[in-house]
N, C-alpha and C. Protein backbone atom coordinates (compact mmCIF):
# COMPACT_ATOMS: atom_id res chain seq x y z
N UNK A 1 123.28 48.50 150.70
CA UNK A 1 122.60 49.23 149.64
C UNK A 1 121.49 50.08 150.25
N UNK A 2 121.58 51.26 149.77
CA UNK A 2 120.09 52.33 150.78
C UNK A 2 119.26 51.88 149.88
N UNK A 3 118.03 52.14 151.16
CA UNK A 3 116.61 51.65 150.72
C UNK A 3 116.29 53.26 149.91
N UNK A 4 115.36 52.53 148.59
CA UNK A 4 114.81 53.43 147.98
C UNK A 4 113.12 53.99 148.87
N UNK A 5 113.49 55.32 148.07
CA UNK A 5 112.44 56.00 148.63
C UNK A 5 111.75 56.78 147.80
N UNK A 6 110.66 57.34 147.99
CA UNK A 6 109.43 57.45 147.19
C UNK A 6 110.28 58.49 145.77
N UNK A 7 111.36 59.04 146.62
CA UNK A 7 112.18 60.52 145.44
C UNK A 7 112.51 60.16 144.30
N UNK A 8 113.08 58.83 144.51
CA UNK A 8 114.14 58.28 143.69
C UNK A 8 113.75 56.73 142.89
N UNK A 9 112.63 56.54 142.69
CA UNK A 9 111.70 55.62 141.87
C UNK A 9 110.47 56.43 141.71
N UNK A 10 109.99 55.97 139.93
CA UNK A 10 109.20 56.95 139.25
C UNK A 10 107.88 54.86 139.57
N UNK A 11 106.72 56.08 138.79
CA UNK A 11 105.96 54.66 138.80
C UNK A 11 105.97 53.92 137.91
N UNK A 12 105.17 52.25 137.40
CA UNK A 12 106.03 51.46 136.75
C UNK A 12 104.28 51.16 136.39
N UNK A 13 103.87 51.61 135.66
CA UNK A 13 102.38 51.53 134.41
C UNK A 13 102.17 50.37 133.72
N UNK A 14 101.79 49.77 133.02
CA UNK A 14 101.55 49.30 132.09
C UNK A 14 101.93 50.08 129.99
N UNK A 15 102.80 50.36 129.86
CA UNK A 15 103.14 50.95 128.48
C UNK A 15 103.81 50.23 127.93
N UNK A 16 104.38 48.98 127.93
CA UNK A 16 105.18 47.86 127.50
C UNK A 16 104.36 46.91 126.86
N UNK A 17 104.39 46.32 125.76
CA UNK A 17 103.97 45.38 125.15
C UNK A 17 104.06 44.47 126.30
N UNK A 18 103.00 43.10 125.88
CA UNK A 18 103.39 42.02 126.78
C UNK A 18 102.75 42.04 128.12
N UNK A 19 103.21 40.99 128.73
CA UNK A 19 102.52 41.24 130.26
C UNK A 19 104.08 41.37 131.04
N UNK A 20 103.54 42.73 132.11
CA UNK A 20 105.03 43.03 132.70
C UNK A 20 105.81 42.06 133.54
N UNK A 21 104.08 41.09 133.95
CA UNK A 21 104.84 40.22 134.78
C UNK A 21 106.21 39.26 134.41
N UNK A 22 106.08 39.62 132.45
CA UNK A 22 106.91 38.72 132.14
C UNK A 22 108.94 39.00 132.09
N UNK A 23 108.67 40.35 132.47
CA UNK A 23 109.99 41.07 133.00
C UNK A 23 110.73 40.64 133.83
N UNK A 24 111.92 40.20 133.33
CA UNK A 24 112.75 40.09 134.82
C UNK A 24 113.36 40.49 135.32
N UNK A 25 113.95 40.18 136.58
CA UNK A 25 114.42 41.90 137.40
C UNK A 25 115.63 42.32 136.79
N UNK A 26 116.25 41.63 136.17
CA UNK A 26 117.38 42.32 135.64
C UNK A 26 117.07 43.50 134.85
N UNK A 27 115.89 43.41 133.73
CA UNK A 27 115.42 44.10 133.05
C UNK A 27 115.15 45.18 133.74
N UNK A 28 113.91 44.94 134.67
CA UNK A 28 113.48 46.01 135.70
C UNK A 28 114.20 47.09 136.01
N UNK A 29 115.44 46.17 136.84
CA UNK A 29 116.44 47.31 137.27
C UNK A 29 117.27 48.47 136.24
N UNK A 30 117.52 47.66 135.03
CA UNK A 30 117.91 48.33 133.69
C UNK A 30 116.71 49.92 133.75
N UNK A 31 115.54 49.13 133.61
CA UNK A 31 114.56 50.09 133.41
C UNK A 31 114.36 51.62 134.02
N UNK A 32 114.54 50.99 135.66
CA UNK A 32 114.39 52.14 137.05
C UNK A 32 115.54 52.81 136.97
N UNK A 33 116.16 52.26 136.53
CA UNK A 33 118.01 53.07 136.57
C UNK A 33 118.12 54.38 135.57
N UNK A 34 117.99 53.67 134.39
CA UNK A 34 118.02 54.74 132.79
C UNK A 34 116.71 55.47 133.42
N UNK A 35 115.41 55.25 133.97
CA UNK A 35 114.33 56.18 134.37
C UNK A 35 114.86 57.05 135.14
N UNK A 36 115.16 56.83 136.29
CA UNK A 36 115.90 57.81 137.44
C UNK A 36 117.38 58.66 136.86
N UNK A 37 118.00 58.28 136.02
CA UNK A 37 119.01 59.30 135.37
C UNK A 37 118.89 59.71 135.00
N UNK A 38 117.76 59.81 133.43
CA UNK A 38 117.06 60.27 132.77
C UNK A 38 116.10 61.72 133.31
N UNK A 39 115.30 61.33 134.01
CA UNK A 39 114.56 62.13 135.06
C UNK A 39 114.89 63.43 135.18
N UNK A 40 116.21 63.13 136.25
CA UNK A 40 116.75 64.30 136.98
C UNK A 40 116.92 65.68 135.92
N UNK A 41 116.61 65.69 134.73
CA UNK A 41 117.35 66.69 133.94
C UNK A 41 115.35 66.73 133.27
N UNK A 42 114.52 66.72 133.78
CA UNK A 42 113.11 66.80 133.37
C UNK A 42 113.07 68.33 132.58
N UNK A 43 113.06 69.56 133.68
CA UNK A 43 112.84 70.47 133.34
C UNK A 43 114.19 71.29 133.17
N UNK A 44 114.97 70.93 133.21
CA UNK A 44 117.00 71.10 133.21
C UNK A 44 117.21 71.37 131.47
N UNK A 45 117.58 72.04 131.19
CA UNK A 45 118.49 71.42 129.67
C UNK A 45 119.53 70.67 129.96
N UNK A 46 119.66 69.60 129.03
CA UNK A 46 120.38 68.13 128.67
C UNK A 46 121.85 68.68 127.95
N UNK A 47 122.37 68.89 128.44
CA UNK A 47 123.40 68.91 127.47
C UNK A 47 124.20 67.66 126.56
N UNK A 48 124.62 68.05 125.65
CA UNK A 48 124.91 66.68 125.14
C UNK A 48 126.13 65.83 125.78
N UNK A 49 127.30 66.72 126.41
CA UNK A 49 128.03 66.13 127.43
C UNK A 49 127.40 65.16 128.66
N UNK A 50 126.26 65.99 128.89
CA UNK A 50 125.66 64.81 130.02
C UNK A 50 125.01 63.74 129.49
N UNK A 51 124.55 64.21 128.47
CA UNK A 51 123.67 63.03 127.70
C UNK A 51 124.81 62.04 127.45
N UNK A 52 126.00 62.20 126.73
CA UNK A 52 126.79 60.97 126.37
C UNK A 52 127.60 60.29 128.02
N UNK A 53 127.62 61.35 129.49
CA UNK A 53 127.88 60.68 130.25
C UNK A 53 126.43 59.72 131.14
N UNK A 54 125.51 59.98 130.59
CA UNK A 54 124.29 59.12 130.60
C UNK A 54 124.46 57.86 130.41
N UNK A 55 124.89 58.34 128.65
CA UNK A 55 124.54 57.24 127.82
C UNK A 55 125.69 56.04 128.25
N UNK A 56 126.93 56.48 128.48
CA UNK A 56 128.27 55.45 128.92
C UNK A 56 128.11 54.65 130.19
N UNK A 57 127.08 55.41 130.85
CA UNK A 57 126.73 54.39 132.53
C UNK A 57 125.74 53.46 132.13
N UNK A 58 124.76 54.27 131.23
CA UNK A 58 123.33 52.69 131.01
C UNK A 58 123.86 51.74 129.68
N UNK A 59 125.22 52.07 128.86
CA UNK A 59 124.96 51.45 127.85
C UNK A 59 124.45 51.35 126.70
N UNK A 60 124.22 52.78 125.81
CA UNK A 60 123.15 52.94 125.68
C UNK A 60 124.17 53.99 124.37
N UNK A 61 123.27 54.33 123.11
CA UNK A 61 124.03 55.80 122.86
C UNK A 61 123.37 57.06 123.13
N UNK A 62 124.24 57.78 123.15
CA UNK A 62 123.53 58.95 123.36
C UNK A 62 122.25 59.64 123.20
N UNK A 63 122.07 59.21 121.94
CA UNK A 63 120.92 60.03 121.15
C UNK A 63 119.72 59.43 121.65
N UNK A 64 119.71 58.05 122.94
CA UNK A 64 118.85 56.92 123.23
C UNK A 64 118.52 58.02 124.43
N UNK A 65 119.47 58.28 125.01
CA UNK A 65 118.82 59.36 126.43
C UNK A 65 118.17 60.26 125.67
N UNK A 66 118.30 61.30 124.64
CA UNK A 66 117.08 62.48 124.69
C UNK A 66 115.49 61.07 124.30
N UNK A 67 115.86 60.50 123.16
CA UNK A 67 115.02 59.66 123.69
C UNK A 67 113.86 58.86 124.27
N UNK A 68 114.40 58.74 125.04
CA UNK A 68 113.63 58.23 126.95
C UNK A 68 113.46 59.50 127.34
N UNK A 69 114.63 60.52 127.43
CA UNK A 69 113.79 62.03 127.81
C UNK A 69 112.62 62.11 127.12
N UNK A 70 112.37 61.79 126.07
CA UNK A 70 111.40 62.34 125.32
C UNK A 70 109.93 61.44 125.71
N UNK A 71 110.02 60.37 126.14
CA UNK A 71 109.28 59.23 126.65
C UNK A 71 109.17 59.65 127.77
N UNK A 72 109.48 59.67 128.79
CA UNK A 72 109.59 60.22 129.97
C UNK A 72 108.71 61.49 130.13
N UNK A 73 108.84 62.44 129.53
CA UNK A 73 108.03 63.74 129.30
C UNK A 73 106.93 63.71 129.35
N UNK A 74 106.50 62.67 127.98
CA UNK A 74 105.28 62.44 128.18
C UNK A 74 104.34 61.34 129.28
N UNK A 75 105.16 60.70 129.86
CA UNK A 75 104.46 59.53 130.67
C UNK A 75 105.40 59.58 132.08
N UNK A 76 105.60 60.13 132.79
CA UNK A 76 106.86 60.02 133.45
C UNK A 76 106.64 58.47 134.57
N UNK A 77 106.63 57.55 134.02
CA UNK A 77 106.41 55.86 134.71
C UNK A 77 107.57 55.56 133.80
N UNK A 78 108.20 54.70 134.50
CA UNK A 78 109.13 54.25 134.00
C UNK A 78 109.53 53.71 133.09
N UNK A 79 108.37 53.02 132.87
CA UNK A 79 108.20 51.70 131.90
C UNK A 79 107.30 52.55 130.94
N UNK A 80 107.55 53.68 130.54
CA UNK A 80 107.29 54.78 129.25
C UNK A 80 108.49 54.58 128.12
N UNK A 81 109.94 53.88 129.04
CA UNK A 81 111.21 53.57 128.11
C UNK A 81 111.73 51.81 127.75
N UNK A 82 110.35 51.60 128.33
CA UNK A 82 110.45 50.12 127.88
C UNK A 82 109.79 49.91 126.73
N UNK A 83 110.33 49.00 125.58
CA UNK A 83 109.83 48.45 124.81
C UNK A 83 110.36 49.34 123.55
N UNK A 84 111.26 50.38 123.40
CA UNK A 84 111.19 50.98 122.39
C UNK A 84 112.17 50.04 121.25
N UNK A 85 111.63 50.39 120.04
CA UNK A 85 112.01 49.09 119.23
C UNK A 85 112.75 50.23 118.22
N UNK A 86 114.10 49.63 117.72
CA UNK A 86 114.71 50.49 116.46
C UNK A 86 114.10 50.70 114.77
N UNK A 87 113.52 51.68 114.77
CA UNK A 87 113.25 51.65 113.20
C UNK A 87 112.08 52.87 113.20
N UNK A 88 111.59 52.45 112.30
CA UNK A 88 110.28 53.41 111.44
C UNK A 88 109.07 53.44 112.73
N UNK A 89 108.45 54.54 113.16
CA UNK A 89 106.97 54.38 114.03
C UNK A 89 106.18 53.73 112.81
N UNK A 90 105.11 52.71 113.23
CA UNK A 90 104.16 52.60 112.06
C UNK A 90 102.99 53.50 112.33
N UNK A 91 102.59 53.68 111.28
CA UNK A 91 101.43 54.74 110.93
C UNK A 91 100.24 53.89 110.38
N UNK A 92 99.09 54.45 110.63
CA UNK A 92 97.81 53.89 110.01
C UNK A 92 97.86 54.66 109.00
N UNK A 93 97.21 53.42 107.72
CA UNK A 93 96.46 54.03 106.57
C UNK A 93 95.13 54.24 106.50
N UNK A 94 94.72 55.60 106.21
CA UNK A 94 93.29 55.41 106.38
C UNK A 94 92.60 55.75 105.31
């Protein structure tokens, strides 16, 4: 397996609920993987062909890569696509 190098791993922050330590590497690797595929198309347009051949390697559907693109954009650490939960953002009432 080649050793990774600084190109091809993004950094890994704190943006995850929880404590990261509580991650395990399976997760991790899930994480760095969908980050680094995701990535490569930063300043690229996404097409949706690539997006659904994205989405068929991590598992994932399609519409989950723009996404993490979209997470990614703003935080580019990896763990910007951890924790995203299905449903409504909550909003404050003020």
């Amino acid at each position: 397996m080649p050793r990774k190098t600084a190109s091809n791993t993004l950094p890994a922050r704190r943006q995850a609920e929880g404590q990261l330590e509580q991650i395990d590497d399976s997760q991790w690797l899930a994480i760095q993987r969908a980050a680094q595929l995701v990535s490569r198309f930063d300043d690229k347009p996404l097409s949706l062909a690539q997006a659904k051949k994205i989405a068929d390697r991590l598992g994932i559907n399609w519409r989950t890569v723009y996404r993490y693109r979209d997470r990614l954009s703003d935080n580019s650490e990896a763990t910007a696509i951890k924790g995203i939960r299905r449903g409504w953002k909550s909003t404050a009432h003020g």
